[in-house]
C-alpha atoms as a PDB file:
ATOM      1  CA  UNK A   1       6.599 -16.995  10.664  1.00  0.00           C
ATOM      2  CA  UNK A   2       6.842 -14.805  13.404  1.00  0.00           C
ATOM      3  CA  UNK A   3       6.152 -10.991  12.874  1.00  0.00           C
ATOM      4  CA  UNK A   4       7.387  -8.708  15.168  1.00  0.00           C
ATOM      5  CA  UNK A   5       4.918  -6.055  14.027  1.00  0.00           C
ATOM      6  CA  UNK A   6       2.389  -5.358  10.859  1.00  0.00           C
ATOM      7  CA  UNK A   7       1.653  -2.308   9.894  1.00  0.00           C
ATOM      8  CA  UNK A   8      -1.572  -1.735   7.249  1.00  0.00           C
ATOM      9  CA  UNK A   9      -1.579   1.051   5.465  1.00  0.00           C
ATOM     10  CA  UNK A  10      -4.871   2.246   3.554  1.00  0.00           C
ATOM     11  CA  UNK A  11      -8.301   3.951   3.953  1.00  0.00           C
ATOM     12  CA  UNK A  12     -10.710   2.571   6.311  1.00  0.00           C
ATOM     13  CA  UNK A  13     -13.624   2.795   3.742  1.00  0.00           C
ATOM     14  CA  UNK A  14     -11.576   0.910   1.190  1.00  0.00           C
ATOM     15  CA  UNK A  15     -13.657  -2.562   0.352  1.00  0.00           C
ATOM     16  CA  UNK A  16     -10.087  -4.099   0.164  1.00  0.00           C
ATOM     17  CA  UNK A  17      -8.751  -2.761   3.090  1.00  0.00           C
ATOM     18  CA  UNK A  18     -11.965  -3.651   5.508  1.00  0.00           C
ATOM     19  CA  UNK A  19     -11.428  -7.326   3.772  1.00  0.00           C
ATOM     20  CA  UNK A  20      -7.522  -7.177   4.368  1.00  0.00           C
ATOM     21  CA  UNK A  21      -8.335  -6.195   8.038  1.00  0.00           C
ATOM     22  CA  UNK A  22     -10.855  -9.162   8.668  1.00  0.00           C
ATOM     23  CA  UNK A  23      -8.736 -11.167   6.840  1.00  0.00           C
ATOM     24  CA  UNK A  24      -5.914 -10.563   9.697  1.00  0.00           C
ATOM     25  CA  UNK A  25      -7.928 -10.579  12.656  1.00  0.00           C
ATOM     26  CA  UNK A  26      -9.577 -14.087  11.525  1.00  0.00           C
ATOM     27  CA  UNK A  27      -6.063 -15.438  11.264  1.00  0.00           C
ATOM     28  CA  UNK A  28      -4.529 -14.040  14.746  1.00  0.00           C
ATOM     29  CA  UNK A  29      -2.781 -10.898  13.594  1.00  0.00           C
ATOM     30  CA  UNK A  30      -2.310  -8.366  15.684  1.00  0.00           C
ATOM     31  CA  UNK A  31      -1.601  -5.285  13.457  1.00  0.00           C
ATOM     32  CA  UNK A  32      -1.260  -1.276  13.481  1.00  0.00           C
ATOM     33  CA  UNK A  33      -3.326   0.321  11.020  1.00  0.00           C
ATOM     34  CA  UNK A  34      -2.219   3.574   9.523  1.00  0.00           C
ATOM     35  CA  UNK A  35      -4.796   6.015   7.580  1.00  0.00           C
ATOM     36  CA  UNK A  36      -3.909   7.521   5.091  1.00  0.00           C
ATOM     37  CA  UNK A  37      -6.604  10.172   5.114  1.00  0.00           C
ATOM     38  CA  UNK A  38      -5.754  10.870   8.611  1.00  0.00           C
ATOM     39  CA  UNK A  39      -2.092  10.219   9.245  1.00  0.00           C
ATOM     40  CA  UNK A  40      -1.286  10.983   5.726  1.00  0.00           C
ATOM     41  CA  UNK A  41       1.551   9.281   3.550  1.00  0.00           C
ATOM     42  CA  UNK A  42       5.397   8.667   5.160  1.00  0.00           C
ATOM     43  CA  UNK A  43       7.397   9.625   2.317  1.00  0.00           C
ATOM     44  CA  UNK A  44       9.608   7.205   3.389  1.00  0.00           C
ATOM     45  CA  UNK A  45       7.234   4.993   3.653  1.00  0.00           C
ATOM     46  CA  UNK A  46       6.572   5.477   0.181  1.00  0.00           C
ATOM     47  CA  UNK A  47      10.510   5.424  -1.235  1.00  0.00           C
ATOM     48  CA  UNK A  48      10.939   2.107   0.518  1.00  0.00           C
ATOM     49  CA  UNK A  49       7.807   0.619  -1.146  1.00  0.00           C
ATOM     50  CA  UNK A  50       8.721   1.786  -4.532  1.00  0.00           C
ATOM     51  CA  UNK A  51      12.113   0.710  -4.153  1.00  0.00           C
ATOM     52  CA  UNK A  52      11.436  -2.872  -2.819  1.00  0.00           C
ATOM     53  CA  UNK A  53       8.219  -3.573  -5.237  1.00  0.00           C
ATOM     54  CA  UNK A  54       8.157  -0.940  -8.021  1.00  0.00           C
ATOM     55  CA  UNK A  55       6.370   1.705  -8.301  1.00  0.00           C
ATOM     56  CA  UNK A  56       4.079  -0.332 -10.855  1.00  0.00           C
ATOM     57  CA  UNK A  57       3.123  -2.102  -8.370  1.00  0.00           C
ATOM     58  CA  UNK A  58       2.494   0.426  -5.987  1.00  0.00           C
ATOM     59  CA  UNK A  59       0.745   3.400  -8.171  1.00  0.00           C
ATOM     60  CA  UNK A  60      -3.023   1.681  -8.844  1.00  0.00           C
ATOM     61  CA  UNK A  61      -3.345   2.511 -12.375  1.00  0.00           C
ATOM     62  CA  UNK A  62      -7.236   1.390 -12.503  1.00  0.00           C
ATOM     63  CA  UNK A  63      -8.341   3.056  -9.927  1.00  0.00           C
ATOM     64  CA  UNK A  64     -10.641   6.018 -10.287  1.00  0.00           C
ATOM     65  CA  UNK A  65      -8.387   8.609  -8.370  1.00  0.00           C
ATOM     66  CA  UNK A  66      -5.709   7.896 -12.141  1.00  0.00           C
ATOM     67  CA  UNK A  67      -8.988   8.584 -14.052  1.00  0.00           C
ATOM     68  CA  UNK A  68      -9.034  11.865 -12.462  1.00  0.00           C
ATOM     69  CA  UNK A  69      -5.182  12.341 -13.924  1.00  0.00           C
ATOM     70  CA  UNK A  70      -5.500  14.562 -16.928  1.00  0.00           C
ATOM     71  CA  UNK A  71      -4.018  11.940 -20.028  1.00  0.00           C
ATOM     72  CA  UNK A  72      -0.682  14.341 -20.337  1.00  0.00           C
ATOM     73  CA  UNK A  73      -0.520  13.679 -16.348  1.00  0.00           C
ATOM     74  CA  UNK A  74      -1.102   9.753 -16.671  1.00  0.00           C
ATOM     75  CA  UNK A  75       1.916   9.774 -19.469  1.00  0.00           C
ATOM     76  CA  UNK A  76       3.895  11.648 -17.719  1.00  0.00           C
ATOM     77  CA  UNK A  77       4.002   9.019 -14.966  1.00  0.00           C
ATOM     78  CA  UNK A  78       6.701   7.190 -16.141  1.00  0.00           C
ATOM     79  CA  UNK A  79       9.133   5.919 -13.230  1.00  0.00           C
ATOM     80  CA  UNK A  80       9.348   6.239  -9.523  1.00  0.00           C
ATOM     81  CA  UNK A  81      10.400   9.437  -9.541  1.00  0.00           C
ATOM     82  CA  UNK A  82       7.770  10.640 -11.883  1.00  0.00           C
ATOM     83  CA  UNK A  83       5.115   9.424  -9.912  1.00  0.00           C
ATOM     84  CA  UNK A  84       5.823  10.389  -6.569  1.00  0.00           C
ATOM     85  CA  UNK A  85       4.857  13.727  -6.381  1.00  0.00           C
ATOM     86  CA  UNK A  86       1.023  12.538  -7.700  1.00  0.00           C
ATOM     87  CA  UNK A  87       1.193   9.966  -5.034  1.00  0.00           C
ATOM     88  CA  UNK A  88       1.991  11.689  -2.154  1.00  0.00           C
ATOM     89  CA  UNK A  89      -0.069  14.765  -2.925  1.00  0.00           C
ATOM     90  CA  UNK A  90      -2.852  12.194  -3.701  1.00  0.00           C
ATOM     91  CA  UNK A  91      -2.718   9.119  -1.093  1.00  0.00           C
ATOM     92  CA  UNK A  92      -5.705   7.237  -2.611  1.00  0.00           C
ATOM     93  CA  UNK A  93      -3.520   6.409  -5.912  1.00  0.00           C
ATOM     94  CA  UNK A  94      -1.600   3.813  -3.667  1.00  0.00           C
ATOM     95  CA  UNK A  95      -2.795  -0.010  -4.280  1.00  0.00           C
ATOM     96  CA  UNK A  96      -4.437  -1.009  -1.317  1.00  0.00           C
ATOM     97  CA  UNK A  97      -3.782  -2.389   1.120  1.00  0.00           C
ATOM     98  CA  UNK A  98      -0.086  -1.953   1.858  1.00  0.00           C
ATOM     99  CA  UNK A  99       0.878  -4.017   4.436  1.00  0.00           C
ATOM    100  CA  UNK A 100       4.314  -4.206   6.096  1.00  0.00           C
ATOM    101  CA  UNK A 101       5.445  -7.545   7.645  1.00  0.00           C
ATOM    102  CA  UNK A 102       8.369  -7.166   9.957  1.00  0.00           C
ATOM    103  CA  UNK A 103      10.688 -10.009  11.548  1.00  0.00           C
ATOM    104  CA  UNK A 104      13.652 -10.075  13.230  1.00  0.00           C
ATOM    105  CA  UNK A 105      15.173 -10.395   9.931  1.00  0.00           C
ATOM    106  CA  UNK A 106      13.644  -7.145   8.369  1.00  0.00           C
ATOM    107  CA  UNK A 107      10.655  -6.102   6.577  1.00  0.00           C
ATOM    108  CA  UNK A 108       8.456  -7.685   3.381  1.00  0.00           C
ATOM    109  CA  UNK A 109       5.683  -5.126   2.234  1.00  0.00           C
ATOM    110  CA  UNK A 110       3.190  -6.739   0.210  1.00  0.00           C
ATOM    111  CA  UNK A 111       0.332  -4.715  -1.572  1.00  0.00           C
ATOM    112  CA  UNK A 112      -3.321  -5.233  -3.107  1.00  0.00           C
ATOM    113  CA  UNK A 113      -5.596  -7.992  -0.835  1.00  0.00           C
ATOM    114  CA  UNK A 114      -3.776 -11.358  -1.468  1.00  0.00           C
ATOM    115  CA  UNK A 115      -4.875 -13.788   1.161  1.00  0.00           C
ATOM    116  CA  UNK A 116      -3.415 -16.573  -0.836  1.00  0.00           C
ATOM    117  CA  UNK A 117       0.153 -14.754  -0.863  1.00  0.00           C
ATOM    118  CA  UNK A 118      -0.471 -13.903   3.168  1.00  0.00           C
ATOM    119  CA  UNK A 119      -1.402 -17.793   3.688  1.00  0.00           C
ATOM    120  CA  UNK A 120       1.900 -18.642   2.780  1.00  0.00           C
ATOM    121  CA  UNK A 121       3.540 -16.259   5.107  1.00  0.00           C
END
């Protein structure tokens, strides 16, 4: 498929994200990385992901940034709405790596490191 543009979102020291970015280089992607640390989170950005793949999928629940959720704060986290605030004042509790892959026919975001799923693009 052709892409007119991919855009990675993560943290550059992320294991995931360094594999996601080899990963895309190897195969002849050409691709914009945005830092979260440094560019921070598009709120947007975020709404669209939780819209178009849940915001199960998009809140890492195993990560150690959750752990650091007080328990009433974890169950409180309870739909998209719920969990945005924690996300965007807290970047690292997004599953990485988000990528976005844009066509001519619109945009696909996949997220976590899932060469096989990428393969198939």
């Amino acid at each position: 498929m052709k892409y007119t543009r991919i855009t990675l979102y993560g943290i550059p020291n992320c294991d995931t994200v360094k594999k996601a970015r080899i990963w895309l280089t190897d195969h002849g992607h050409a691709y914009e990385f945005h830092d979260f640390k440094k560019q921070g989170l598009p709120e947007t950005a975020l709404d669209h992901w939780m819209k178009t793949v849940g915001w199960e999928t998009v809140v890492n629940r195993k990560g150690t940034n959750w752990r650091k959720l007080s328990p009433e704060e974890q169950a409180g986290v309870i739909s998209a709405t719920s969990a945005k605030p924690f996300v965007l004042a807290n970047p690292s509790l997004v599953k990485r790596p988000v990528i976005e892959w844009q066509t001519a026919n619109g945009t696909q975001i996949t997220v976590g490191y899932q060469p096989d799923q990428w393969l198939a693009r």
